[in-house]
N, C-alpha and C. Protein backbone atom coordinates (compact mmCIF):
# COMPACT_ATOMS: atom_id res chain seq x y z
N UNK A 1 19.32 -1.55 -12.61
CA UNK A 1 18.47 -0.39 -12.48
C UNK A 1 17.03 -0.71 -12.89
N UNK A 2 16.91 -1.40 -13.87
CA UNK A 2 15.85 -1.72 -14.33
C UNK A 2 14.85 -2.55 -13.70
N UNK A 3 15.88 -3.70 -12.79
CA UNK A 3 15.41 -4.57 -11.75
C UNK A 3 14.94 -3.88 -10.65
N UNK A 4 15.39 -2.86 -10.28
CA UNK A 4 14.57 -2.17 -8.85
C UNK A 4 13.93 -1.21 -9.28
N UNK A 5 13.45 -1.03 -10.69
CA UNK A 5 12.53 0.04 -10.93
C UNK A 5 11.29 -1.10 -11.00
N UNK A 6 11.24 -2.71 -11.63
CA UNK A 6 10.54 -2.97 -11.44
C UNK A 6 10.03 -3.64 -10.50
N UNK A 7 10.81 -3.89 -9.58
CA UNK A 7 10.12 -4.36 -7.78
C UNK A 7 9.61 -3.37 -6.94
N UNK A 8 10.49 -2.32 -7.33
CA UNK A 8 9.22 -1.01 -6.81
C UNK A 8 7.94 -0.81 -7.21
N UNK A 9 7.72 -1.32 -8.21
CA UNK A 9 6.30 -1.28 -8.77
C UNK A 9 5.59 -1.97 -8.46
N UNK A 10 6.22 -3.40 -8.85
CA UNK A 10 5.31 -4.37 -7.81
C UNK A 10 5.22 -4.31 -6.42
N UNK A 11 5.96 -3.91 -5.87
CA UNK A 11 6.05 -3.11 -4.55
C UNK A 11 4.77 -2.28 -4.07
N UNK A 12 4.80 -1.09 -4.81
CA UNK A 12 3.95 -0.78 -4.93
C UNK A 12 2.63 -0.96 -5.11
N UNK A 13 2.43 -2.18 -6.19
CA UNK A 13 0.77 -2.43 -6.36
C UNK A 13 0.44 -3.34 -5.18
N UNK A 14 1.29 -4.06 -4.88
CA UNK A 14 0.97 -5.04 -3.30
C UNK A 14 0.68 -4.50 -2.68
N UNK A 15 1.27 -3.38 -2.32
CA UNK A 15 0.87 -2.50 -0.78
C UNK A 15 -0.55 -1.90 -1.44
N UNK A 16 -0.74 -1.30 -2.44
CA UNK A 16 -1.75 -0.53 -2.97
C UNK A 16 -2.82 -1.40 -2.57
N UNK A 17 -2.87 -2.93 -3.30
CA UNK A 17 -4.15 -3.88 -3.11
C UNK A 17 -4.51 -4.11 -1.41
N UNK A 18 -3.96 -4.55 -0.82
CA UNK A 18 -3.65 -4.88 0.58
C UNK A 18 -3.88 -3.60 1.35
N UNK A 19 -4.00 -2.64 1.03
CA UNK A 19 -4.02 -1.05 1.81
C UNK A 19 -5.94 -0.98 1.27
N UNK A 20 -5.99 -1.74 0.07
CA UNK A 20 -7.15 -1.50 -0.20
C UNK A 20 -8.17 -2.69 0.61
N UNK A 21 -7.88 -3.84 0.38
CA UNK A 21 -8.27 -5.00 0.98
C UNK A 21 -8.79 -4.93 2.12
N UNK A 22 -7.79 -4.90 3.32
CA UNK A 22 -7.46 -4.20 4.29
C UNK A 22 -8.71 -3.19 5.06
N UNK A 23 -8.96 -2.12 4.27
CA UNK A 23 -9.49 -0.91 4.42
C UNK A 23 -10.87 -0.99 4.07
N UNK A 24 -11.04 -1.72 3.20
CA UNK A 24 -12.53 -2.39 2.71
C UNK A 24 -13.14 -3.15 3.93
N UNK A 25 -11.95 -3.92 4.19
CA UNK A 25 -12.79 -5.21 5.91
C UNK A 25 -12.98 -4.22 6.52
N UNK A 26 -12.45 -3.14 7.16
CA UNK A 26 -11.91 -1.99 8.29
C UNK A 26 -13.59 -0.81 8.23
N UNK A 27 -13.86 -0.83 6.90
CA UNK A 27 -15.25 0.01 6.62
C UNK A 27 -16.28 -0.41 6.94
N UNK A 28 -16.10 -1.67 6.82
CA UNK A 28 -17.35 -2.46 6.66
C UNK A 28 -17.98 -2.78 8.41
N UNK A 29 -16.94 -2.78 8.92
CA UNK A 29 -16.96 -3.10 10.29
C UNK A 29 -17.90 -1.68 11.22
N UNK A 30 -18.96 -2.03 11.95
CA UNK A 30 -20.06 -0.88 12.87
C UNK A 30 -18.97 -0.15 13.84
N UNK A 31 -17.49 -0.58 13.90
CA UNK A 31 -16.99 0.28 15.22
C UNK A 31 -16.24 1.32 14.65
N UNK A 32 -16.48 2.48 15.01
CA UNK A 32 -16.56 3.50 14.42
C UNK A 32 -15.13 3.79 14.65
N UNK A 33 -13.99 3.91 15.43
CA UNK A 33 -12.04 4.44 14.87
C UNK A 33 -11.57 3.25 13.93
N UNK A 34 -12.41 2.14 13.99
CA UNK A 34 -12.09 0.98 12.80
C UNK A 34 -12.50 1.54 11.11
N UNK A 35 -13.50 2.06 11.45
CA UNK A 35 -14.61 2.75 9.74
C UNK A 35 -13.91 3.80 9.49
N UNK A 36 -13.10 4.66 10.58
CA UNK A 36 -12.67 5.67 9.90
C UNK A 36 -11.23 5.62 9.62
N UNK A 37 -10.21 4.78 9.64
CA UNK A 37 -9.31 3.49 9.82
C UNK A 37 -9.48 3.43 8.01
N UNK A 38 -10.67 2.61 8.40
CA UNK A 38 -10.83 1.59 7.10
C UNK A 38 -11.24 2.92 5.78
N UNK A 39 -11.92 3.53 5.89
CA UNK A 39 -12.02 4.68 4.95
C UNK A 39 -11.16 5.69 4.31
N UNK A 40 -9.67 5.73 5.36
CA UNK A 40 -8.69 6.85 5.11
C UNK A 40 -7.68 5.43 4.21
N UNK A 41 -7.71 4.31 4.50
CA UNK A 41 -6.87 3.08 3.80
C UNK A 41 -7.51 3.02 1.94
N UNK A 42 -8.91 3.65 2.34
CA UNK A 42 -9.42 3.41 0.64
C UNK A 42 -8.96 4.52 -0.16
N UNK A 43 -9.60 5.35 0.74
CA UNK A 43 -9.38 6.72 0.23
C UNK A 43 -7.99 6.57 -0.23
N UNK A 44 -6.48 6.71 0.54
CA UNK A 44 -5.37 6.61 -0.21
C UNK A 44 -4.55 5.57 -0.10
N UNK A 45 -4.92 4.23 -0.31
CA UNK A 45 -4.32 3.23 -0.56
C UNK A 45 -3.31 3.42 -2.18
N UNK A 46 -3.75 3.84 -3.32
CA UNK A 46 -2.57 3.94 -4.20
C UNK A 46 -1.53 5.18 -4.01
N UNK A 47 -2.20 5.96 -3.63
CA UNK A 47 -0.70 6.76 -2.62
C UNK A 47 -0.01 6.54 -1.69
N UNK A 48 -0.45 5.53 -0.61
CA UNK A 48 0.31 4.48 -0.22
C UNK A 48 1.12 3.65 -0.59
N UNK A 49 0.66 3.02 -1.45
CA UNK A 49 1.84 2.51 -2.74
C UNK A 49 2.25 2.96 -3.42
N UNK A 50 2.27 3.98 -4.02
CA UNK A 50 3.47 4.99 -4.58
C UNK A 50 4.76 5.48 -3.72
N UNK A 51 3.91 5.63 -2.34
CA UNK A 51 5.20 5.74 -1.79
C UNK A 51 5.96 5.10 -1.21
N UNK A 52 5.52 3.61 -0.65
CA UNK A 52 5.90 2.74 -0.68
C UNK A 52 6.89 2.04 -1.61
N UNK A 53 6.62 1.95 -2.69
CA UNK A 53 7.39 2.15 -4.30
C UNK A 53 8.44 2.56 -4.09
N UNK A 54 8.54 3.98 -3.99
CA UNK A 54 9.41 4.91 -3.77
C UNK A 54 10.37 4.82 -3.10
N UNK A 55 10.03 4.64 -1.77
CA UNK A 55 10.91 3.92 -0.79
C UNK A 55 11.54 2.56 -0.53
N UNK A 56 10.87 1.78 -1.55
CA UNK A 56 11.67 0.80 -1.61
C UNK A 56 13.03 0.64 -3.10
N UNK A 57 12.38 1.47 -4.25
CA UNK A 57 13.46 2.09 -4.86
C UNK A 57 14.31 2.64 -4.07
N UNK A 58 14.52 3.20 -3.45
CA UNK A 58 15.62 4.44 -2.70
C UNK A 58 16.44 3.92 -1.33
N UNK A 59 15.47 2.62 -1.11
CA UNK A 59 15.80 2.35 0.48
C UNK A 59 16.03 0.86 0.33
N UNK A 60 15.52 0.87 -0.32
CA UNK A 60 15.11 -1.17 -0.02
C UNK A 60 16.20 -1.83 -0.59
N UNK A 61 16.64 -2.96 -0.18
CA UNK A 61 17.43 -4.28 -1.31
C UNK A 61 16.52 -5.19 -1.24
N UNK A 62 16.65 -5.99 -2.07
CA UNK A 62 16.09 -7.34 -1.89
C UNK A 62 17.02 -8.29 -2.83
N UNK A 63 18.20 -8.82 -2.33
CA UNK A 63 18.78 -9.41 -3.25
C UNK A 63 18.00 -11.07 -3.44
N UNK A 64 17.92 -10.70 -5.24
CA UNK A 64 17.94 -12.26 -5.25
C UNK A 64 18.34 -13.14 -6.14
C-alpha cells in the first residue's frame, strides 16, 4: 500500500514537471493554438499530476 501510494506521487510530479516543460516550449512558440496549448499545460500542469497520481493509484500496476 505504501508502495503505490508512493509511485503515485512520483507519478504524479513527472507528469506535473513534463506538463510544465512541455507547456513552457508550447508558449514560447508565435503560433497561436500552440501558445494557447502551451498556456492551459502551465496553467494546470500540477492538477494534471494529481490526477494522474490518482489514477495511477486506482488504475495502474507497475510490478517490480
Amino acid at each position: 500500500m505504501i508502495r503505490r501510494i508512493v509511485l503515485a506521487v512520483i507519478v504524479a510530479v513527472i507528469v506535473g514537471l513534463v506538463c510544465l516543460l512541455v507547456g513552457s516550449l508550447l508558449a514560447s512558440l508565435s503560433v497561436p493554438p500552440l501558445a494557447v496549448i502551451g498556456g492551459f499545460l502551465v496553467e494546470f500542469c500540477w492538477l494534471l499530476g494529481v490526477l494522474a497520481g490518482i489514477w495511477h493509484f486506482f488504475g495502474g500496476s507497475l510490478s517490480l
